[in-house]
C-alpha atoms as a PDB file:
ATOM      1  CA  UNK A   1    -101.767 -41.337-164.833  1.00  0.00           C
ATOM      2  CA  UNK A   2    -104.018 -39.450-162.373  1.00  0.00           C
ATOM      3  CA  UNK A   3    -106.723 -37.420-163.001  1.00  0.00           C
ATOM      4  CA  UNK A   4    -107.390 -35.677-160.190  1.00  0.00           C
ATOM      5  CA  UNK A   5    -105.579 -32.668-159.662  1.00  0.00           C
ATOM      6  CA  UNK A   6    -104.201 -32.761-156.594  1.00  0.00           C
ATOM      7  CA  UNK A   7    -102.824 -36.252-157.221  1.00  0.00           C
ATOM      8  CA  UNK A   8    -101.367 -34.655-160.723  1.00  0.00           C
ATOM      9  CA  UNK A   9     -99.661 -31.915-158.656  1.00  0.00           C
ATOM     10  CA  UNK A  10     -97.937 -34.523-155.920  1.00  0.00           C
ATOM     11  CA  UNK A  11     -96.255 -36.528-158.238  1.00  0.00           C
ATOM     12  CA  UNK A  12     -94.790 -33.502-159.717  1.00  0.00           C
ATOM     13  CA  UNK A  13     -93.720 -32.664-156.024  1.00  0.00           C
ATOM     14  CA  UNK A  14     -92.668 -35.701-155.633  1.00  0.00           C
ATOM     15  CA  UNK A  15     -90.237 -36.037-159.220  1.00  0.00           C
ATOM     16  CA  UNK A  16     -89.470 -32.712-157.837  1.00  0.00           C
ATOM     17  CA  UNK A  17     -88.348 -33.659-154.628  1.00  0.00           C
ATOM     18  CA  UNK A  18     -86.855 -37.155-155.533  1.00  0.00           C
ATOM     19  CA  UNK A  19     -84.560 -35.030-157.986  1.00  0.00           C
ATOM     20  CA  UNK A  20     -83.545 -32.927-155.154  1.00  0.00           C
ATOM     21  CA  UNK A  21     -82.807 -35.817-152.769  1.00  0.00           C
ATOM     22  CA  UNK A  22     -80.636 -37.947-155.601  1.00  0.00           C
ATOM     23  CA  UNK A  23     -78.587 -35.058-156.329  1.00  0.00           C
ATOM     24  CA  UNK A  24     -77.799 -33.879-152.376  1.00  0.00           C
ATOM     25  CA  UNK A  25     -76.967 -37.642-151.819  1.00  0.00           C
ATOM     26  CA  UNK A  26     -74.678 -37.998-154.938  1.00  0.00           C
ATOM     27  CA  UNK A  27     -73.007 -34.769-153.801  1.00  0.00           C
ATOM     28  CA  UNK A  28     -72.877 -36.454-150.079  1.00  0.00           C
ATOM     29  CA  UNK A  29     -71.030 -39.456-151.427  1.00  0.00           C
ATOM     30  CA  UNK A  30     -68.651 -37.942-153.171  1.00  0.00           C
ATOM     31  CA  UNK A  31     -67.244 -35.698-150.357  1.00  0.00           C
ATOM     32  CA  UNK A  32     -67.047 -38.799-148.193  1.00  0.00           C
ATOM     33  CA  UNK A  33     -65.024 -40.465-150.798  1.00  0.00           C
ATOM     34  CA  UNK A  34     -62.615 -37.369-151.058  1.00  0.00           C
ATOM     35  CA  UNK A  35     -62.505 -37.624-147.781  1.00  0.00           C
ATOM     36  CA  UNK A  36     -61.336 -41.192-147.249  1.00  0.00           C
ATOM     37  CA  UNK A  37     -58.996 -41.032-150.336  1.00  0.00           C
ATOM     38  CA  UNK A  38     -55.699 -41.952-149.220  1.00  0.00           C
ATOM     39  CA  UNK A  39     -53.777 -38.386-148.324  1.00  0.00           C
ATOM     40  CA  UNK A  40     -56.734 -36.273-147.513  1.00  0.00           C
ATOM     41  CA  UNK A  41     -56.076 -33.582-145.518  1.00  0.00           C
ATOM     42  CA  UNK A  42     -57.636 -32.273-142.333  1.00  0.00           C
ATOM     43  CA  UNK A  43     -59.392 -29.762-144.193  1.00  0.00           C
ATOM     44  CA  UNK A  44     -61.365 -32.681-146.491  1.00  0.00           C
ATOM     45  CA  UNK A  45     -62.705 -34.451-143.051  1.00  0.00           C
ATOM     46  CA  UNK A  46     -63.840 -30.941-142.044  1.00  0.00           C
ATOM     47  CA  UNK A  47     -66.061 -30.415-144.903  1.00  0.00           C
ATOM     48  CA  UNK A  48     -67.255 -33.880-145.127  1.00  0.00           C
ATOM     49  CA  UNK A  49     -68.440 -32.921-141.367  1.00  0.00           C
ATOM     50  CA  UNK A  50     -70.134 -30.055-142.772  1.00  0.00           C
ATOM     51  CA  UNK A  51     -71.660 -31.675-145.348  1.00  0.00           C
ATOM     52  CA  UNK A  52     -72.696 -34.415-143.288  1.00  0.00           C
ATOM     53  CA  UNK A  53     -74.506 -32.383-140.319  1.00  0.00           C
ATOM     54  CA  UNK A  54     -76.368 -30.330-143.651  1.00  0.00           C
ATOM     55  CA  UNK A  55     -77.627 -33.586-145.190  1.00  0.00           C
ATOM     56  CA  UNK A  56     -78.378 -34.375-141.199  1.00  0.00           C
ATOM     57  CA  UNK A  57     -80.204 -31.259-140.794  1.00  0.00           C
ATOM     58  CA  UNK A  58     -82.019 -31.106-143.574  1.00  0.00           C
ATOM     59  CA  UNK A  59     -83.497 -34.940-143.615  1.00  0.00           C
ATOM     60  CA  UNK A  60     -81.458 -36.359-146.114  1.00  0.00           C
ATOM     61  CA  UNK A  61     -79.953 -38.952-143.867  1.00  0.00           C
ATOM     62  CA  UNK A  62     -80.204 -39.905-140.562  1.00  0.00           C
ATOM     63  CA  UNK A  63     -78.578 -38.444-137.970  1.00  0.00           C
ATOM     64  CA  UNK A  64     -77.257 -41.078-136.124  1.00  0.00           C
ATOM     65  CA  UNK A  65     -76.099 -42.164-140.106  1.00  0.00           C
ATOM     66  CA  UNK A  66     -74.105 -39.192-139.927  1.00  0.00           C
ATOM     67  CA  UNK A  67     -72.743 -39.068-136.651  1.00  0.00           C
ATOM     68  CA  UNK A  68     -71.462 -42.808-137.651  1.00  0.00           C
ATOM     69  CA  UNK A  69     -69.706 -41.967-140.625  1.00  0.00           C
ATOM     70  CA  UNK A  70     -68.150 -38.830-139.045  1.00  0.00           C
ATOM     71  CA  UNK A  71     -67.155 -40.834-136.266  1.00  0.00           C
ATOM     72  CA  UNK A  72     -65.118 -43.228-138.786  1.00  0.00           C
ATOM     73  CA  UNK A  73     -64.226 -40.162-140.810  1.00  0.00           C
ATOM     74  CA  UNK A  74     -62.809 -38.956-138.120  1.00  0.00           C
ATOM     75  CA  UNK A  75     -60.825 -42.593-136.802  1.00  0.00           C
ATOM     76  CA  UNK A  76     -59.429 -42.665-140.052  1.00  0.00           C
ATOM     77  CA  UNK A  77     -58.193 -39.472-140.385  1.00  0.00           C
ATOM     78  CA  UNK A  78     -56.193 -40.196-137.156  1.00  0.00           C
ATOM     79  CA  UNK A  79     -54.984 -43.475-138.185  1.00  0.00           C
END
């Protein structure tokens, strides 16, 4: 446990933050997966897109990550 103060306040930040990134990934996955479910529409690749450049934008994953898996989003959409 630290005892300095600023080391007590970053790893509150950092539970903080790690809650934050588990929950924006577990929300991430499960739009892909509704999106590669046999039968999904156009409209479920478009917001897996969405969600995708978000996560993208905001650090979550990589970019090139999600320019990947839109690009196979996208493939087998159109297969």
């Amino acid at each position: 446990m630290p005892n300095i103060k600023s080391a007590k306040k970053r790893v509150l930040v950092t539970k903080v933050r790690n809650d934050r990134n588990k929950a924006a990934k577990s929300e991430l996955k499960t739009i892909i997966k509704k999106a590669r479910a046999e039968g999904a529409g156009a409209d479920a690749v478009k917001t897996a897109d969405i969600a995708l450049d978000k996560a993208a934008r905001k650090g979550f994953i990589h970019k090139n990550k999600a320019a990947r898996l839109k690009s196979r989003l996208a493939k087998n959409a159109n297969a």
